[in-house]
PDB file of N, CA and C in Angstrom:
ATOM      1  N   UNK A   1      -3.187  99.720 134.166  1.00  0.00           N
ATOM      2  CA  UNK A   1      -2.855 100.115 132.817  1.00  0.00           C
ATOM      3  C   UNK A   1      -1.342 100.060 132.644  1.00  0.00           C
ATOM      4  N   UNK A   2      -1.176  99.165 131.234  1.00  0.00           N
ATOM      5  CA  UNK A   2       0.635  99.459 131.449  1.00  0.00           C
ATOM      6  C   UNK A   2       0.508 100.035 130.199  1.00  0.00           C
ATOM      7  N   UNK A   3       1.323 101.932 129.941  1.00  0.00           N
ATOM      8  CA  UNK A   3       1.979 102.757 129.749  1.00  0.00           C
ATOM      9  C   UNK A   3       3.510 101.950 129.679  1.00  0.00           C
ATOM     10  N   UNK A   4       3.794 102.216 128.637  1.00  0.00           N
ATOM     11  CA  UNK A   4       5.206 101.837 127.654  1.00  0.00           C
ATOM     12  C   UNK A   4       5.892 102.686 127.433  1.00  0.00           C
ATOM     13  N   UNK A   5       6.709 103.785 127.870  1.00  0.00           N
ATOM     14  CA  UNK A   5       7.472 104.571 127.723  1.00  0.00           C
ATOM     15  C   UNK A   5       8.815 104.515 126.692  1.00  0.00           C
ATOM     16  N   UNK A   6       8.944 105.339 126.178  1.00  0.00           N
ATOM     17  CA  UNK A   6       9.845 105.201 124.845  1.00  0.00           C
ATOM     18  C   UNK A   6      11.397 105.430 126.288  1.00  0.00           C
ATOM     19  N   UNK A   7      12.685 105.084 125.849  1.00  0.00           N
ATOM     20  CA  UNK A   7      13.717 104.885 126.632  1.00  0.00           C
ATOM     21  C   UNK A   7      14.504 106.513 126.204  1.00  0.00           C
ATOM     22  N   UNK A   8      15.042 106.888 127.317  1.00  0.00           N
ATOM     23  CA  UNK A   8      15.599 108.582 126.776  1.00  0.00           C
ATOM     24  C   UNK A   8      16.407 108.077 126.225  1.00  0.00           C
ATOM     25  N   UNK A   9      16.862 109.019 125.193  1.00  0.00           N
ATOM     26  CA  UNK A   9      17.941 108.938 124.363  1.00  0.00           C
ATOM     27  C   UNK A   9      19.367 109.628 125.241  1.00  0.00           C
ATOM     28  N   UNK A  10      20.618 109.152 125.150  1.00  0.00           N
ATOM     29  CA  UNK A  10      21.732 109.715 125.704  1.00  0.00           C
ATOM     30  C   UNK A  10      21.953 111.012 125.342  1.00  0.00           C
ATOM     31  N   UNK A  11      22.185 111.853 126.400  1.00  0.00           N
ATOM     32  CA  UNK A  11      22.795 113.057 125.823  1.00  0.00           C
ATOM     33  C   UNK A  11      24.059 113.434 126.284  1.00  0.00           C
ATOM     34  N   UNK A  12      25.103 112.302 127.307  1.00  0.00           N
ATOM     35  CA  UNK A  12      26.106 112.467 126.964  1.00  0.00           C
ATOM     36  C   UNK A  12      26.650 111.320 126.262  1.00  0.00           C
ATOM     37  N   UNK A  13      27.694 112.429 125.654  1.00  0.00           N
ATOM     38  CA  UNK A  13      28.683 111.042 124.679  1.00  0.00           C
ATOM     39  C   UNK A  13      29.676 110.574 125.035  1.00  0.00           C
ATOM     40  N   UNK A  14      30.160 110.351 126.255  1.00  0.00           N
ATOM     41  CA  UNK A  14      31.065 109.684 126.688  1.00  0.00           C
ATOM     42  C   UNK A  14      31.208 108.726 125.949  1.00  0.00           C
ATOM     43  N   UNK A  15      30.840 107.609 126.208  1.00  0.00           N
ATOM     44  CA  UNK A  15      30.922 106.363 126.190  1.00  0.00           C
ATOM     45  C   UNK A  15      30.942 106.131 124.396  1.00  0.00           C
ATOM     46  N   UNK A  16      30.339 107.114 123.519  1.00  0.00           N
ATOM     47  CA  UNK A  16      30.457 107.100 122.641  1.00  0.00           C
ATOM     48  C   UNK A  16      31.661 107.925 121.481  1.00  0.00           C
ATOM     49  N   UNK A  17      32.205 108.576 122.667  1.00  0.00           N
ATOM     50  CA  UNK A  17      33.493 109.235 122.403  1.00  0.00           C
ATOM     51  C   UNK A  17      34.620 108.410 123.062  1.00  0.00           C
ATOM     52  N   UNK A  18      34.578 107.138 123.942  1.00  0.00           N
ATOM     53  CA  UNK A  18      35.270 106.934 123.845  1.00  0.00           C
ATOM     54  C   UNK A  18      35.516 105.236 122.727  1.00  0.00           C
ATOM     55  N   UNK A  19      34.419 105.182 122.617  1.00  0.00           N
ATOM     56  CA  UNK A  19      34.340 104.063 121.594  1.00  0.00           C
ATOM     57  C   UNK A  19      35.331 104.609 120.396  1.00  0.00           C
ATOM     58  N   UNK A  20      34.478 105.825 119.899  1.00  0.00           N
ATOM     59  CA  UNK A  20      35.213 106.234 118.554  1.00  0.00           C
ATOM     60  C   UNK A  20      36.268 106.472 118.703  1.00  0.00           C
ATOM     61  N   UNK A  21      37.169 106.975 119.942  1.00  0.00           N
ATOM     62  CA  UNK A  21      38.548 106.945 119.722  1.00  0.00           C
ATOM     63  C   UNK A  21      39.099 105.940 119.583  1.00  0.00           C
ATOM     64  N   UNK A  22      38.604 104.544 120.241  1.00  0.00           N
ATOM     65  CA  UNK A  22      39.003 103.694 120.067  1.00  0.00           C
ATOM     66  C   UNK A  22      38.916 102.824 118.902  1.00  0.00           C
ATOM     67  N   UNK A  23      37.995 103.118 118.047  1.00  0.00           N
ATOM     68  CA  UNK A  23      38.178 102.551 116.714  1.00  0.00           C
ATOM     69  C   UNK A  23      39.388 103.650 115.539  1.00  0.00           C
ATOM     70  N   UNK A  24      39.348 104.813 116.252  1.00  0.00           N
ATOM     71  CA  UNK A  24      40.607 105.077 115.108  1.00  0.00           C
ATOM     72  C   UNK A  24      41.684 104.832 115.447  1.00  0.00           C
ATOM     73  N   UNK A  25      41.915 104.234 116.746  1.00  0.00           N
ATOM     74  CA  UNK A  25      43.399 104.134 117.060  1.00  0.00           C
ATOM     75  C   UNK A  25      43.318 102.355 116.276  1.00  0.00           C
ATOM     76  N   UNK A  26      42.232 101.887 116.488  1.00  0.00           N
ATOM     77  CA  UNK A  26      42.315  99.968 116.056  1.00  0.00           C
ATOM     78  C   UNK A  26      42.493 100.782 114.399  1.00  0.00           C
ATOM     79  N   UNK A  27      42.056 101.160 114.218  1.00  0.00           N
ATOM     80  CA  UNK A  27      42.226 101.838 112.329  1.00  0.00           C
ATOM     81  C   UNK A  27      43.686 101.883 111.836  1.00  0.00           C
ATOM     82  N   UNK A  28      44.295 102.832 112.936  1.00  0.00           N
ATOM     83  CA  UNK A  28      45.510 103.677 112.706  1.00  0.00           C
ATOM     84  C   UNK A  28      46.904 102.541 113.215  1.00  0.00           C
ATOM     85  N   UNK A  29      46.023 101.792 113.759  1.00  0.00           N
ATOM     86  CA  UNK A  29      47.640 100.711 115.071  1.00  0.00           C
ATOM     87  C   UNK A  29      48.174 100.190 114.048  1.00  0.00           C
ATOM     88  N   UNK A  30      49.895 100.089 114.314  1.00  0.00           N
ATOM     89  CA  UNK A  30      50.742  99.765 113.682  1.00  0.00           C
ATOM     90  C   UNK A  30      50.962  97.993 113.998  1.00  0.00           C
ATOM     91  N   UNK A  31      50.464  97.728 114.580  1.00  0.00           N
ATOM     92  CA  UNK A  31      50.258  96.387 115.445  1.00  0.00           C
ATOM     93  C   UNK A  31      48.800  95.554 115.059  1.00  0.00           C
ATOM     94  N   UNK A  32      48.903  94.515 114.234  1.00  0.00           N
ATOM     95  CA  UNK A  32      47.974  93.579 113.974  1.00  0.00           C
ATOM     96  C   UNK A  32      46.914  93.613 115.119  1.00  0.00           C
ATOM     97  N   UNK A  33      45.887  93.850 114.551  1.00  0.00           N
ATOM     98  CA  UNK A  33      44.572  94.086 115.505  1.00  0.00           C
ATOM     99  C   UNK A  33      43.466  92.886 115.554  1.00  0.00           C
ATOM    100  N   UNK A  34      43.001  91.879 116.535  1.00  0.00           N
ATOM    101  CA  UNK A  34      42.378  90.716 116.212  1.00  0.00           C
ATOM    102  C   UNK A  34      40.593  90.854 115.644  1.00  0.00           C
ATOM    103  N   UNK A  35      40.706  90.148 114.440  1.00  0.00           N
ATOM    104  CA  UNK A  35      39.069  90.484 114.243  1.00  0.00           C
ATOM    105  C   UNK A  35      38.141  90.726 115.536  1.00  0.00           C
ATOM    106  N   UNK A  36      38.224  89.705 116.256  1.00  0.00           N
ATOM    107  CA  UNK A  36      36.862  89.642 117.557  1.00  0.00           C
ATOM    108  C   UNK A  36      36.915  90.765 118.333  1.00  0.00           C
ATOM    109  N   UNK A  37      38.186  91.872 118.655  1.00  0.00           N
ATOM    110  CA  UNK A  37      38.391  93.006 119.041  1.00  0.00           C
ATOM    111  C   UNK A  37      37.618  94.335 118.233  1.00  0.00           C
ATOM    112  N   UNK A  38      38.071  94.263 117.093  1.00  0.00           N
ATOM    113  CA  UNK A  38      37.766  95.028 115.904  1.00  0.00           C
ATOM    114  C   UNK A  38      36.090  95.037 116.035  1.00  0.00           C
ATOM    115  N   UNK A  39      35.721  94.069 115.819  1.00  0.00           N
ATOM    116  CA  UNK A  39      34.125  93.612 115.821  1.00  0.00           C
ATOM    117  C   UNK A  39      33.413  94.164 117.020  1.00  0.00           C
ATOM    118  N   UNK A  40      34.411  93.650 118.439  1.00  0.00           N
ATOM    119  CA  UNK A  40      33.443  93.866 119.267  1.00  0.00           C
ATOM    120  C   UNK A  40      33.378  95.582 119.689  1.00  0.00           C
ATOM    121  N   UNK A  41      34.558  96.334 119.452  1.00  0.00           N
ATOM    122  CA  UNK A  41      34.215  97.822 119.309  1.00  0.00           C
ATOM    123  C   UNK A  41      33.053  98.199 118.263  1.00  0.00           C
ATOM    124  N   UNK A  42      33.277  97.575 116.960  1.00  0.00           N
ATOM    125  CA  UNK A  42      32.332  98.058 116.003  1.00  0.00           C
ATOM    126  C   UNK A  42      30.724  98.350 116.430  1.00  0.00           C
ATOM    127  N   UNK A  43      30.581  96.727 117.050  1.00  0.00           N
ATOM    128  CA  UNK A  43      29.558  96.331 117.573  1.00  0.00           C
ATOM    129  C   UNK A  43      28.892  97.539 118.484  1.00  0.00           C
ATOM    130  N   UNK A  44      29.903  97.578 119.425  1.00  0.00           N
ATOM    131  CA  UNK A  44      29.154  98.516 120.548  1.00  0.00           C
ATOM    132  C   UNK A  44      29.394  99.978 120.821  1.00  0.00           C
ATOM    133  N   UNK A  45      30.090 100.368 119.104  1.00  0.00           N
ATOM    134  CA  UNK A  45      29.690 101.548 118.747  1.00  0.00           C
ATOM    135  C   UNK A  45      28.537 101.846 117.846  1.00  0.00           C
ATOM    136  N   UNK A  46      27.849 100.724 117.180  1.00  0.00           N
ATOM    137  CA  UNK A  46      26.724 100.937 116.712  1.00  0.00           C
ATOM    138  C   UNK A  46      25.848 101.131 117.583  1.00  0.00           C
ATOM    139  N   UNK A  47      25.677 100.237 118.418  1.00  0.00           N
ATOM    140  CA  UNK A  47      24.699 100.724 119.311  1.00  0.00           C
ATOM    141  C   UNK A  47      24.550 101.518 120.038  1.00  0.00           C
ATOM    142  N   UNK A  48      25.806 102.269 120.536  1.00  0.00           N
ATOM    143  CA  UNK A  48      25.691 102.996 121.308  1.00  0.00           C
ATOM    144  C   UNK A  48      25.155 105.005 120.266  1.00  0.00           C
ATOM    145  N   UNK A  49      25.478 104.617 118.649  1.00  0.00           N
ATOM    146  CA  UNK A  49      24.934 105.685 117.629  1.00  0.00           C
ATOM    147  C   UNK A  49      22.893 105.241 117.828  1.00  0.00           C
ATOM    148  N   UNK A  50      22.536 103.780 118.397  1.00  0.00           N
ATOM    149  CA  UNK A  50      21.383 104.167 118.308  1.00  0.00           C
ATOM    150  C   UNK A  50      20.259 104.692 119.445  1.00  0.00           C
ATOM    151  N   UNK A  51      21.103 104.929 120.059  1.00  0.00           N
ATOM    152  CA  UNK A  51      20.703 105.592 121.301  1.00  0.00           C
ATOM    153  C   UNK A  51      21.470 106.705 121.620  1.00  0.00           C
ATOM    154  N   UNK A  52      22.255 107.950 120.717  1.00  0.00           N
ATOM    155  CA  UNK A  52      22.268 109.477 120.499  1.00  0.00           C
ATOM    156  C   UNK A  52      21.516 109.808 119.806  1.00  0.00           C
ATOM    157  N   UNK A  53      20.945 110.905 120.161  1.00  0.00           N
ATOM    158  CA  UNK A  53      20.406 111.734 119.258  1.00  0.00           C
ATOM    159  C   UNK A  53      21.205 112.723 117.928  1.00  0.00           C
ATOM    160  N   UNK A  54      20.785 112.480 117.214  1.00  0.00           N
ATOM    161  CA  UNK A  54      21.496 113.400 116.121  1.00  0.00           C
ATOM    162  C   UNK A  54      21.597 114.812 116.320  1.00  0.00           C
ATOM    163  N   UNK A  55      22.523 115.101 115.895  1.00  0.00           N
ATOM    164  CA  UNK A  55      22.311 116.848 116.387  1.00  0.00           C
ATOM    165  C   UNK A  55      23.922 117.503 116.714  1.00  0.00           C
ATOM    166  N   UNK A  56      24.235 118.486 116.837  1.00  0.00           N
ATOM    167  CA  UNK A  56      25.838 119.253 116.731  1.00  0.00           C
ATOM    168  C   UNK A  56      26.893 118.404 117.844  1.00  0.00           C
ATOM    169  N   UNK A  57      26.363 117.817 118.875  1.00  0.00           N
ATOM    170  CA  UNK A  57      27.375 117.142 119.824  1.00  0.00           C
ATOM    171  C   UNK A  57      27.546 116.107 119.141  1.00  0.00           C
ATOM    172  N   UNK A  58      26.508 115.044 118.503  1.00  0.00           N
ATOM    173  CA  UNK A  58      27.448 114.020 117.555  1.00  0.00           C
ATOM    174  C   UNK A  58      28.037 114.560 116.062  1.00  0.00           C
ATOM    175  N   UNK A  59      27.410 115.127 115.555  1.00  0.00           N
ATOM    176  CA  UNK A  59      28.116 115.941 114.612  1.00  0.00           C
ATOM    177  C   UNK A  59      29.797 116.281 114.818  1.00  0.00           C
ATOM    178  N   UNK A  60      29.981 117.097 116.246  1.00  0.00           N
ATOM    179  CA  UNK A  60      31.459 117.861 116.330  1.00  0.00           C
ATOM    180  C   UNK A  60      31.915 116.193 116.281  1.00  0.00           C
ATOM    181  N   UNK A  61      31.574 114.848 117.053  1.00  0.00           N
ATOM    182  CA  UNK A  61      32.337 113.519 117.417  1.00  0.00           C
ATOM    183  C   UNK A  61      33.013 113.115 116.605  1.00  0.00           C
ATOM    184  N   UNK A  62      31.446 112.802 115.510  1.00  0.00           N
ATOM    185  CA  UNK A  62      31.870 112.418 113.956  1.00  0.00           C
ATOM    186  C   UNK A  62      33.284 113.433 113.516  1.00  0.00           C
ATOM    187  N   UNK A  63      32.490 114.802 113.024  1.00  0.00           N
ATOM    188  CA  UNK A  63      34.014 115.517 112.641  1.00  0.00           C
ATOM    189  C   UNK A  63      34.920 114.960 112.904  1.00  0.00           C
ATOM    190  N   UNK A  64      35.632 114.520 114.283  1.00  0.00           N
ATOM    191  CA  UNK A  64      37.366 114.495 114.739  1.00  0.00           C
ATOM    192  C   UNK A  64      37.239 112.723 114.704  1.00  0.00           C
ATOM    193  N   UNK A  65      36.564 112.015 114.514  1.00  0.00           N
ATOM    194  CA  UNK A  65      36.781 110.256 114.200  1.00  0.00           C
ATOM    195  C   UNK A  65      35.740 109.926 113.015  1.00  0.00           C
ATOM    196  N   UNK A  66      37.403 109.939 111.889  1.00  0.00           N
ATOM    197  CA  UNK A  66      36.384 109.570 110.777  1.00  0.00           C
ATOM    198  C   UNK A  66      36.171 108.283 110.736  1.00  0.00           C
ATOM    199  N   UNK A  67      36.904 107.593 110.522  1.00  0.00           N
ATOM    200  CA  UNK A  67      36.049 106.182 111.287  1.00  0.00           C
ATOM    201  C   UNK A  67      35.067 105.630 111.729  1.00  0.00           C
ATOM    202  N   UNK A  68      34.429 106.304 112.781  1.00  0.00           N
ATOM    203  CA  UNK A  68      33.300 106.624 113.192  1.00  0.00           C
ATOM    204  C   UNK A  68      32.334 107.096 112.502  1.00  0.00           C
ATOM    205  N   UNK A  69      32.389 108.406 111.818  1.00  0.00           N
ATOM    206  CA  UNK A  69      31.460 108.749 110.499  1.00  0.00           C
ATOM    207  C   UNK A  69      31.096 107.916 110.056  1.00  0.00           C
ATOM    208  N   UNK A  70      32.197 107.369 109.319  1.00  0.00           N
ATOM    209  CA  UNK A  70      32.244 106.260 108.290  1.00  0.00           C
ATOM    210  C   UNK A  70      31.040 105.084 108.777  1.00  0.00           C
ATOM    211  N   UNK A  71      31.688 104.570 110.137  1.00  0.00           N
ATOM    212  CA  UNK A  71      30.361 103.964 110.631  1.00  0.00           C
ATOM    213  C   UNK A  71      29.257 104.583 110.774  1.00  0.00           C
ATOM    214  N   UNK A  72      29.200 105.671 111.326  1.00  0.00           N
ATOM    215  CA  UNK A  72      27.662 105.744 110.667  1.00  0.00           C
ATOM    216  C   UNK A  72      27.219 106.397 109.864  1.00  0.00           C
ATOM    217  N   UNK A  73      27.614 106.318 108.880  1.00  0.00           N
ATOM    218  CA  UNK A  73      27.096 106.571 107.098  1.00  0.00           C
ATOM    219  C   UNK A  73      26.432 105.202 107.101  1.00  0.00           C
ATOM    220  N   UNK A  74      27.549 104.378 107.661  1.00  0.00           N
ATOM    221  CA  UNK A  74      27.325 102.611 106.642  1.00  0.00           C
ATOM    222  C   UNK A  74      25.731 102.348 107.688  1.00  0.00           C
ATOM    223  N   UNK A  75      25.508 102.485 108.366  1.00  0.00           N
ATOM    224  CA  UNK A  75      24.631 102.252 109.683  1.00  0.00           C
ATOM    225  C   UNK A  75      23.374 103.030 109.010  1.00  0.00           C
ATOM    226  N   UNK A  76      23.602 104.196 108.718  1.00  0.00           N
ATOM    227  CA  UNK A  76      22.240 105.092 108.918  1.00  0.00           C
ATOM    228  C   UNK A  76      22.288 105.216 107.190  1.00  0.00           C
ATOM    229  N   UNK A  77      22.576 104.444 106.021  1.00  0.00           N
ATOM    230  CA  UNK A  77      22.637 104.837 104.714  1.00  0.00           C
ATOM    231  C   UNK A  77      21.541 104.863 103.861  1.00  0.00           C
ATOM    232  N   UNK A  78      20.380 103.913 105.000  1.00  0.00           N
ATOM    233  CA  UNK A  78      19.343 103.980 104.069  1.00  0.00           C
ATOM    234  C   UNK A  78      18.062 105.037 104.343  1.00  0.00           C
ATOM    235  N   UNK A  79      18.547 105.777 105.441  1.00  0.00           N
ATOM    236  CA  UNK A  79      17.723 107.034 105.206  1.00  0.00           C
ATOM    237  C   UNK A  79      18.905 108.419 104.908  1.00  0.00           C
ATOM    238  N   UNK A  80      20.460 108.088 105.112  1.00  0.00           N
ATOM    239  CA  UNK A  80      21.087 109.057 104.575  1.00  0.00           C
ATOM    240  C   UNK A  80      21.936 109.474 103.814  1.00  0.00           C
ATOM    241  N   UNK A  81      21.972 108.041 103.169  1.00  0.00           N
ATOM    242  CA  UNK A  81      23.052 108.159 101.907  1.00  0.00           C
ATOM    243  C   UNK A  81      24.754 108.648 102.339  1.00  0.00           C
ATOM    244  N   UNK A  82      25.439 109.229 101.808  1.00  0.00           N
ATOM    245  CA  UNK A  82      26.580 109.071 102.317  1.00  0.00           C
ATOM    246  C   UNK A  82      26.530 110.769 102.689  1.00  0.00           C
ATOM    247  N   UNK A  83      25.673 111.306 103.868  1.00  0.00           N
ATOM    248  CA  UNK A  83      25.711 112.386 104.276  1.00  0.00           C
ATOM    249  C   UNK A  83      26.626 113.310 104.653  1.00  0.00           C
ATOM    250  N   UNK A  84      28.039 112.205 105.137  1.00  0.00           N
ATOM    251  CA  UNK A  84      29.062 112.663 105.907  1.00  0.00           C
ATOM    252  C   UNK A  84      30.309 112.978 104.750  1.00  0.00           C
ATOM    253  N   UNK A  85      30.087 112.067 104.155  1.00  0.00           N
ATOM    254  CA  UNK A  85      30.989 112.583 103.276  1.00  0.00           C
ATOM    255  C   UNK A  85      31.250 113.714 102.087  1.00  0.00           C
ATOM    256  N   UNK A  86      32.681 114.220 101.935  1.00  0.00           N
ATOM    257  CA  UNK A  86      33.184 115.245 101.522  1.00  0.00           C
ATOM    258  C   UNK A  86      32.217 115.101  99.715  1.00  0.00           C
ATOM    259  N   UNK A  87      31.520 115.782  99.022  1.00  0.00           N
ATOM    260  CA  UNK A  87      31.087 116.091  98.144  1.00  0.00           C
ATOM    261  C   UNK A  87      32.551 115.865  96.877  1.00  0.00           C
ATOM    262  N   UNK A  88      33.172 117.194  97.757  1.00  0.00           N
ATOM    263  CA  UNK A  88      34.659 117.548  96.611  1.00  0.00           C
ATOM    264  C   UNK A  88      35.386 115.969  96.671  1.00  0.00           C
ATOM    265  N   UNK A  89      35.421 115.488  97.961  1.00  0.00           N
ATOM    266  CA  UNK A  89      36.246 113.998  97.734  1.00  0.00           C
ATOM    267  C   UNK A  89      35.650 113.042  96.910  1.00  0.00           C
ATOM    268  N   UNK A  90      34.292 112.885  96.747  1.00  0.00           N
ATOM    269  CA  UNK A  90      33.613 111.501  96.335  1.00  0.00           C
ATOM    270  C   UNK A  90      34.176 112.559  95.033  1.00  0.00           C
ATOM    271  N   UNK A  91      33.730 113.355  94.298  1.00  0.00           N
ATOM    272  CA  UNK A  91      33.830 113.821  92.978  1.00  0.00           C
ATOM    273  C   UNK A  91      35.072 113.757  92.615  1.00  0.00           C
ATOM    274  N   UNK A  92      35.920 113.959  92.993  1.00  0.00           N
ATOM    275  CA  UNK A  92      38.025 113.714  92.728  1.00  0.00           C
ATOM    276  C   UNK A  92      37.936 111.931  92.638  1.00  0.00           C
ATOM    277  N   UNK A  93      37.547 110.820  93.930  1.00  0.00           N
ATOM    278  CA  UNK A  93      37.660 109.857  93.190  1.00  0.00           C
ATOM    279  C   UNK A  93      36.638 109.340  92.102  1.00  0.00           C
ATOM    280  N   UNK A  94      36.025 109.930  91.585  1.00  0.00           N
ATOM    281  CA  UNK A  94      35.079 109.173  90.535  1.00  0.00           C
ATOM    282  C   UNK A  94      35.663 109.725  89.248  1.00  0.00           C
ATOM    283  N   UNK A  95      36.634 111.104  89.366  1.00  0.00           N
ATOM    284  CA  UNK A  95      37.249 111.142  87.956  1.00  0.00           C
ATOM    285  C   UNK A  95      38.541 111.228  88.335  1.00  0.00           C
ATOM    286  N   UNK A  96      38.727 110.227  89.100  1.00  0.00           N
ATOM    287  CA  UNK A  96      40.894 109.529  89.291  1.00  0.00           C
ATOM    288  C   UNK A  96      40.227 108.216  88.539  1.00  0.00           C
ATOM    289  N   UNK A  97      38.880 107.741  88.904  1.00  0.00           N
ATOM    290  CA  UNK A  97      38.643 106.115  88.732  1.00  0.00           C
ATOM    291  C   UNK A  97      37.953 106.434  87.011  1.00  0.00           C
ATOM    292  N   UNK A  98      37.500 107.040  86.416  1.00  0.00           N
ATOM    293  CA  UNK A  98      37.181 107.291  84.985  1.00  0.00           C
ATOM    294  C   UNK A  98      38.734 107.845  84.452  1.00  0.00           C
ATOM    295  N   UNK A  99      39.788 108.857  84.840  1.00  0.00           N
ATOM    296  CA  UNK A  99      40.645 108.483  84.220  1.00  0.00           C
ATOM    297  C   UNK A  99      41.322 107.149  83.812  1.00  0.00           C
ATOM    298  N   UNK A 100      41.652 106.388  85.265  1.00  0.00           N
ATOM    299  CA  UNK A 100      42.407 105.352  84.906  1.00  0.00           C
ATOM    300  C   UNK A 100      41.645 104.240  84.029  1.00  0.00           C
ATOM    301  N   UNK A 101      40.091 104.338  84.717  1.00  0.00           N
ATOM    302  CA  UNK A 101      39.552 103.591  83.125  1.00  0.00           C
ATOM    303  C   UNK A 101      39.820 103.880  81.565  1.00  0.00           C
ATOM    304  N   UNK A 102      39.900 105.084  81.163  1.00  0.00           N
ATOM    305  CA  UNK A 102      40.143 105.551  79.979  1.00  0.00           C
ATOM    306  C   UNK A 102      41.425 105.406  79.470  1.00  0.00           C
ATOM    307  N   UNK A 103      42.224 105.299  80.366  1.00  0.00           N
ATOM    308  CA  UNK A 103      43.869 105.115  80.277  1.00  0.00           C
ATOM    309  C   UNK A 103      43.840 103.445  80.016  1.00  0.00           C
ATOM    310  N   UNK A 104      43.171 102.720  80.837  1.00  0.00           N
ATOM    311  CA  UNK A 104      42.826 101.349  80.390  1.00  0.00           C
ATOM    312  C   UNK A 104      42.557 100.663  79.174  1.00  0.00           C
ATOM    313  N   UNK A 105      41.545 101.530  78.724  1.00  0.00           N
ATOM    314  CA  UNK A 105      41.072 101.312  77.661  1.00  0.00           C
ATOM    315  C   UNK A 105      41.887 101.786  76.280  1.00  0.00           C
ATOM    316  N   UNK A 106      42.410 102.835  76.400  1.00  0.00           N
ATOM    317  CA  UNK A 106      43.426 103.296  75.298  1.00  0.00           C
ATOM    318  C   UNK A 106      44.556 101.964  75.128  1.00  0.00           C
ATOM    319  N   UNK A 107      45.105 101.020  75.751  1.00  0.00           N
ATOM    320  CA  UNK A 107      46.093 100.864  75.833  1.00  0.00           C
ATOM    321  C   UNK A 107      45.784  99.496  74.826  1.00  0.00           C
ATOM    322  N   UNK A 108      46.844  99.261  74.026  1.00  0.00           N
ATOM    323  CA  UNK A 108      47.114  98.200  73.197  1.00  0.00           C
ATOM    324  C   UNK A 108      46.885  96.252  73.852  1.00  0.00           C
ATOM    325  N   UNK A 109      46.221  95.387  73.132  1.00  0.00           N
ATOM    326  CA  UNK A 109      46.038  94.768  73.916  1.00  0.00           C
ATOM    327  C   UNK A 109      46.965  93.617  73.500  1.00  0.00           C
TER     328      UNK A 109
END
């Protein structure tokens, strides 16, 4: 009989803490960063989000690399919408971006 066992999920985050630091420093570098670099962190920080489990140890990760969040909002959006993000922030830019529309629109053409 072959029994198919589902694969454990990681429960440490090393490897996934050190990915994410490493995409905010490629974020933050003052020094031209090469796409295929950029990519290949991206890359194998996605995968390495699909093999954690969700729960307060990736939670605190996310917290301190937003970057990382960010990736996985964009990753996990279609069962969570933009979970990670600040409520008060999305609402400040949607009326900075309806002011300056309205300011747009007032103006003489």
């Amino acid at each position: 009989m072959n029994d198919t066992k589902p694969l454990p999920s990681k429960v440490n985050l090393g490897v996934t803490h050190v990915l994410a630091d490493l995409l905010e420093r490629l974020e933050h570098s003052t020094v031209p960063v090469g796409p295929e670099q950029y990519r290949s962190v991206v890359m194998h920080l996605v995968n390495e989000f699909g093999d954690v489990p969700s729960g307060a140890a990736l939670g605190a990760l996310l917290d301190n690399y937003p970057a990382a969040a960010e990736l996985y909002e964009n990753v996990n959006y279609e069962v969570a919408g933009l979970c990670r993000s600040s409520l008060e922030l999305s609402l400040a830019a949607e009326r900075q971006a309806k002011a300056v529309i309205e300011r747009a629109m007032r103006q003489p053409k």
